[in-house]
N, C-alpha and C. Protein backbone atom coordinates (compact mmCIF):
# COMPACT_ATOMS: atom_id res chain seq x y z
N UNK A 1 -52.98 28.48 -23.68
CA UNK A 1 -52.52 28.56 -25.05
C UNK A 1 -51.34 29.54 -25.10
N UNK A 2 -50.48 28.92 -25.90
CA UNK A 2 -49.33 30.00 -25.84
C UNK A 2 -49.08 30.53 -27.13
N UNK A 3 -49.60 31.70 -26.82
CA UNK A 3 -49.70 33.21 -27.79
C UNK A 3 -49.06 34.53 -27.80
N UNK A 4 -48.52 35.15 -29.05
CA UNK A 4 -48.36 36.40 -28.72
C UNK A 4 -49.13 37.25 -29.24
N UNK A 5 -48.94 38.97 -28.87
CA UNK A 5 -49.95 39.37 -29.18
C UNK A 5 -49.04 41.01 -29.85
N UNK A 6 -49.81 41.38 -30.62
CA UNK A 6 -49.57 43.04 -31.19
C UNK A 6 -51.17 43.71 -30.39
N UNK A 7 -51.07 45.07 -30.92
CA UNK A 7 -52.30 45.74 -30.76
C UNK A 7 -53.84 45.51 -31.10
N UNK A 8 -53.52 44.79 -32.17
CA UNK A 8 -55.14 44.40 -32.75
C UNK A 8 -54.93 42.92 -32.91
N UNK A 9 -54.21 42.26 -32.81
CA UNK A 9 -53.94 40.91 -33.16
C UNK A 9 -53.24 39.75 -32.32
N UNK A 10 -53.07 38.61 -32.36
CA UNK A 10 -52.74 37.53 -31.70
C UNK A 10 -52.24 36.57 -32.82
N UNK A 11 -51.43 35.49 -32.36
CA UNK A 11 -51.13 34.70 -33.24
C UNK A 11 -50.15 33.29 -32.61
N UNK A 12 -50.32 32.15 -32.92
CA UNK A 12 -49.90 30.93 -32.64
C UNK A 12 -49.38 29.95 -33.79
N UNK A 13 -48.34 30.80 -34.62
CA UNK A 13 -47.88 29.82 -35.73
C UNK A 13 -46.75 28.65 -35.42
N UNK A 14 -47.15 27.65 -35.56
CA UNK A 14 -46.14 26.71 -35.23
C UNK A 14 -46.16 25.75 -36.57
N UNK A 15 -45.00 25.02 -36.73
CA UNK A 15 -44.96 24.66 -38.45
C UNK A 15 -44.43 22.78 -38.33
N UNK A 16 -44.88 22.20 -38.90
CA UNK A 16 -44.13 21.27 -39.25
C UNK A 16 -43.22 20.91 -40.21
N UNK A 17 -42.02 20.87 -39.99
CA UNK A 17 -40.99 21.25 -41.12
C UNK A 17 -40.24 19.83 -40.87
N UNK A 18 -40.02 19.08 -42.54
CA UNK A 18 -39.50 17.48 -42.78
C UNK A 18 -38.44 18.47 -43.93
N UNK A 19 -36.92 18.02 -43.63
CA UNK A 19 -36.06 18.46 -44.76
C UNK A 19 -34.93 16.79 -44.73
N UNK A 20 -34.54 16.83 -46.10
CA UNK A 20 -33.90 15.64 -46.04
C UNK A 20 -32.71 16.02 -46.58
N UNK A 21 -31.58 15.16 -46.56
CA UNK A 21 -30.28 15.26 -47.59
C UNK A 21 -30.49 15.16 -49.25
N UNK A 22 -29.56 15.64 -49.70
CA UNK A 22 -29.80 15.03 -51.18
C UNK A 22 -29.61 13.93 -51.52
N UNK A 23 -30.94 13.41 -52.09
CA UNK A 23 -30.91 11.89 -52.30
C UNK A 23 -30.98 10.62 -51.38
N UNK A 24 -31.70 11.61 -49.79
CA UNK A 24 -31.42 10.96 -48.84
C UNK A 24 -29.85 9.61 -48.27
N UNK A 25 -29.30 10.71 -48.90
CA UNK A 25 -28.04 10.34 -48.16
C UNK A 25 -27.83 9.99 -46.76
N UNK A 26 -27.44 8.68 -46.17
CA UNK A 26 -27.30 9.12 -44.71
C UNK A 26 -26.28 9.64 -44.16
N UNK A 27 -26.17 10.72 -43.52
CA UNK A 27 -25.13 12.03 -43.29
C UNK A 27 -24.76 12.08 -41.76
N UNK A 28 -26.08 11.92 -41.41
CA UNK A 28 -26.33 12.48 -39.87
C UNK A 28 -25.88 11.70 -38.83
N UNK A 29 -25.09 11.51 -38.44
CA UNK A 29 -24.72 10.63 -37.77
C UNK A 29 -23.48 10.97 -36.52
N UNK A 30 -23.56 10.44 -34.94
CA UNK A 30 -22.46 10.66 -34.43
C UNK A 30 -22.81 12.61 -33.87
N UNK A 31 -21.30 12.89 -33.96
CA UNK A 31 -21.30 14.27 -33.14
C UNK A 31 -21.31 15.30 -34.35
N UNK A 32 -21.64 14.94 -35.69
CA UNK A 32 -22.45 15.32 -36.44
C UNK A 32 -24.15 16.06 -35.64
N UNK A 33 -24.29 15.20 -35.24
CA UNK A 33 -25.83 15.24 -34.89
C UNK A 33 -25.80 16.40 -34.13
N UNK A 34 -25.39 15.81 -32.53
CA UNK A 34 -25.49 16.91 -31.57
C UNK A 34 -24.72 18.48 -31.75
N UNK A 35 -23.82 18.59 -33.06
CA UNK A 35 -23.53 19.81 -33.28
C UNK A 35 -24.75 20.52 -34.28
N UNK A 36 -25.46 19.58 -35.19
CA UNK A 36 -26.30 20.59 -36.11
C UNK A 36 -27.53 20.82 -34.86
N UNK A 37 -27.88 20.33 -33.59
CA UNK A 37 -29.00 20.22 -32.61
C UNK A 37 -28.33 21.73 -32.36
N UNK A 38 -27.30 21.84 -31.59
CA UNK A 38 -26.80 23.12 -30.80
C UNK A 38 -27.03 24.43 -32.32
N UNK A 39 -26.42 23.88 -33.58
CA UNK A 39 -26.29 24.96 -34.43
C UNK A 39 -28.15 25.55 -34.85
N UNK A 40 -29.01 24.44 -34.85
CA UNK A 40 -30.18 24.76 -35.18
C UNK A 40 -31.08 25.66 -34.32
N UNK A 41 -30.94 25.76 -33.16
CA UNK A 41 -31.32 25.85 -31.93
C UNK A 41 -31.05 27.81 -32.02
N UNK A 42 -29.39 27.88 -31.88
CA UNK A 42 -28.91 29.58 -31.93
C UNK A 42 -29.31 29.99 -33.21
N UNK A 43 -29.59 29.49 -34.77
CA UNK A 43 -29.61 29.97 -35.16
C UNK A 43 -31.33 30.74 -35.42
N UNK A 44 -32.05 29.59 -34.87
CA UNK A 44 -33.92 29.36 -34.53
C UNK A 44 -33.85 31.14 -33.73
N UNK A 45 -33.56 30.98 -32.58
CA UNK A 45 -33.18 32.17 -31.68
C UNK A 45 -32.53 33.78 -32.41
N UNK A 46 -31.69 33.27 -33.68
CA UNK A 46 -31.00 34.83 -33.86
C UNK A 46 -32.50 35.10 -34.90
N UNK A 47 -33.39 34.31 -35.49
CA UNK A 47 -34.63 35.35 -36.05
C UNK A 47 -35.87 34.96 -35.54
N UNK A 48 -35.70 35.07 -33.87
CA UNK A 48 -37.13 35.34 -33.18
C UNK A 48 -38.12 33.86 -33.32
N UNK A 49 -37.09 32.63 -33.40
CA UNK A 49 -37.92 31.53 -33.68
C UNK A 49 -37.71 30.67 -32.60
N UNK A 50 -38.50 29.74 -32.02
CA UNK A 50 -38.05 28.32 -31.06
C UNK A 50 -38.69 27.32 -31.89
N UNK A 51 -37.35 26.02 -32.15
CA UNK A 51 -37.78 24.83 -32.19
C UNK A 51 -38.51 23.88 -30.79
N UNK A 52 -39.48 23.60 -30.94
CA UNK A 52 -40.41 23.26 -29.89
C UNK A 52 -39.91 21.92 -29.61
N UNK A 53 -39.83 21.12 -30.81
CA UNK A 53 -39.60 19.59 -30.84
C UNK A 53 -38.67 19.33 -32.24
N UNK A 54 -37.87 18.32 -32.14
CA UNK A 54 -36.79 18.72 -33.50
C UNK A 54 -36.51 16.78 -33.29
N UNK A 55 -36.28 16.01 -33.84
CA UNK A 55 -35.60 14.92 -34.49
C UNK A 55 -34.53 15.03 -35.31
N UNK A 56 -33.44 14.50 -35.48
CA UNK A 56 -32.44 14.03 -36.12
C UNK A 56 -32.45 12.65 -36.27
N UNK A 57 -32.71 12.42 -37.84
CA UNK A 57 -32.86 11.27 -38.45
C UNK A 57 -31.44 11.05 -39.62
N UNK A 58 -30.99 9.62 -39.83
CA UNK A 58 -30.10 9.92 -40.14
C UNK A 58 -29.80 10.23 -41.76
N UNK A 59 -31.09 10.66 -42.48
CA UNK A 59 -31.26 10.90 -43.65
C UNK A 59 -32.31 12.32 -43.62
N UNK A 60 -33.01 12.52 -42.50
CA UNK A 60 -33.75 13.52 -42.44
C UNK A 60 -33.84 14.29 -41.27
N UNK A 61 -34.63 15.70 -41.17
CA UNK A 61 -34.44 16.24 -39.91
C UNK A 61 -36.35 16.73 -39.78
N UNK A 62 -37.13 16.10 -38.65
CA UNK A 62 -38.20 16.64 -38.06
C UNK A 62 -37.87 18.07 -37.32
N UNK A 63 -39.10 18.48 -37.56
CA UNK A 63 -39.03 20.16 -36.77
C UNK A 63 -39.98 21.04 -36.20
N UNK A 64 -40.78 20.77 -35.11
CA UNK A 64 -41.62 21.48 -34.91
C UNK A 64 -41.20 23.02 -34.58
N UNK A 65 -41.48 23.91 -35.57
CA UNK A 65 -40.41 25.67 -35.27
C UNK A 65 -42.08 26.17 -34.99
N UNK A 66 -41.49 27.40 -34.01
CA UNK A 66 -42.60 28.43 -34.07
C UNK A 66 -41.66 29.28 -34.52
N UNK A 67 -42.46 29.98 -35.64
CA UNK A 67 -42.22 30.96 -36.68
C UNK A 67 -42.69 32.37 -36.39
N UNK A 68 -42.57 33.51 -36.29
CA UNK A 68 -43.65 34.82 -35.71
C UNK A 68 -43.78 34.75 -37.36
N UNK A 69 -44.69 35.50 -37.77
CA UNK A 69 -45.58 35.50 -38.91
C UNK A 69 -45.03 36.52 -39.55
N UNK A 70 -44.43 37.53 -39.33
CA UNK A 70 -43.08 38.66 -40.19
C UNK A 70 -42.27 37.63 -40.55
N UNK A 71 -42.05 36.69 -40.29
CA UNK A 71 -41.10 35.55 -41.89
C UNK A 71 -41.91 34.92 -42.53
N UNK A 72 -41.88 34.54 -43.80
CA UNK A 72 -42.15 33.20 -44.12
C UNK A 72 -40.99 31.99 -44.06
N UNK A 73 -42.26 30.75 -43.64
CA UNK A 73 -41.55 29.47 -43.85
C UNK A 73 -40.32 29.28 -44.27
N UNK A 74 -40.34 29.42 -46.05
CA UNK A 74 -39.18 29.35 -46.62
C UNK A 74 -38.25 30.18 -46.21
N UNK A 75 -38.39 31.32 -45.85
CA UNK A 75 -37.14 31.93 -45.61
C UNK A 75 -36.44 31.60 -44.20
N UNK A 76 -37.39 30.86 -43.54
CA UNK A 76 -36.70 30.31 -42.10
C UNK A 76 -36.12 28.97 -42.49
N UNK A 77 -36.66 28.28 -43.31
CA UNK A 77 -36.06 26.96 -43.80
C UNK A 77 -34.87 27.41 -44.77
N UNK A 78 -34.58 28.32 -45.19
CA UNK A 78 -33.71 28.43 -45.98
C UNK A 78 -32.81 29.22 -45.53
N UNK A 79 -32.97 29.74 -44.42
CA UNK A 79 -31.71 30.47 -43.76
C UNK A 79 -30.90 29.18 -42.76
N UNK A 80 -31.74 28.61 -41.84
CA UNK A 80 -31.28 27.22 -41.39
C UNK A 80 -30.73 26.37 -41.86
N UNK A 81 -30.65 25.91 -42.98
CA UNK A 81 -30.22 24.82 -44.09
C UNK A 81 -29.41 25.76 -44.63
N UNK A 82 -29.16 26.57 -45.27
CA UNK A 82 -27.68 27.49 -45.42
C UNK A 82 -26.66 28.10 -44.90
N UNK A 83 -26.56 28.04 -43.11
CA UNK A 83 -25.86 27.97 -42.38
C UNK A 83 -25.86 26.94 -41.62
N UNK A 84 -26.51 26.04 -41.96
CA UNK A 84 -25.76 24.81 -41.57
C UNK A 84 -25.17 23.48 -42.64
């Protein structure tokens, strides 16, 4: 099992995260794609996160993130989706 650990505690948060365009627009497409893959990836990394498994759909984006539990969700989904 892959875990980390503090002094009294352990933890294995991993999230399933579905975000779409507005209005499911299809957007995603082309070298579109493989640049938001590279941009999602450094930005997962600059707050202590790995996308495990990620899809690019061309109206939506799958995301398996591990999150450390000092963020919430939203604020990892909403820092990702605002720099990109």
């Amino acid at each position: 099992m892959d875990t980390d650990h503090l002094n009294h505690s352990s933890w294995d948060c991993k999230y399933n995260v579905v975000f779409t365009s507005k209005y499911r627009t299809k957007r995603l497409y082309g070298e579109l794609r493989r640049e938001l893959k590279d941009r999602f990836v450094t930005l997962a990394l600059q707050k202590g996160c790995r996308i495990e498994e990620g899809e690019l759909m061309p109206d939506h984006v799958h995301m398996l993130i591990w999150i450390p539990p000092k963020y919430s969700v939203s604020h990892i989904v909403g820092f990702l989706k605002g720099k990109t």
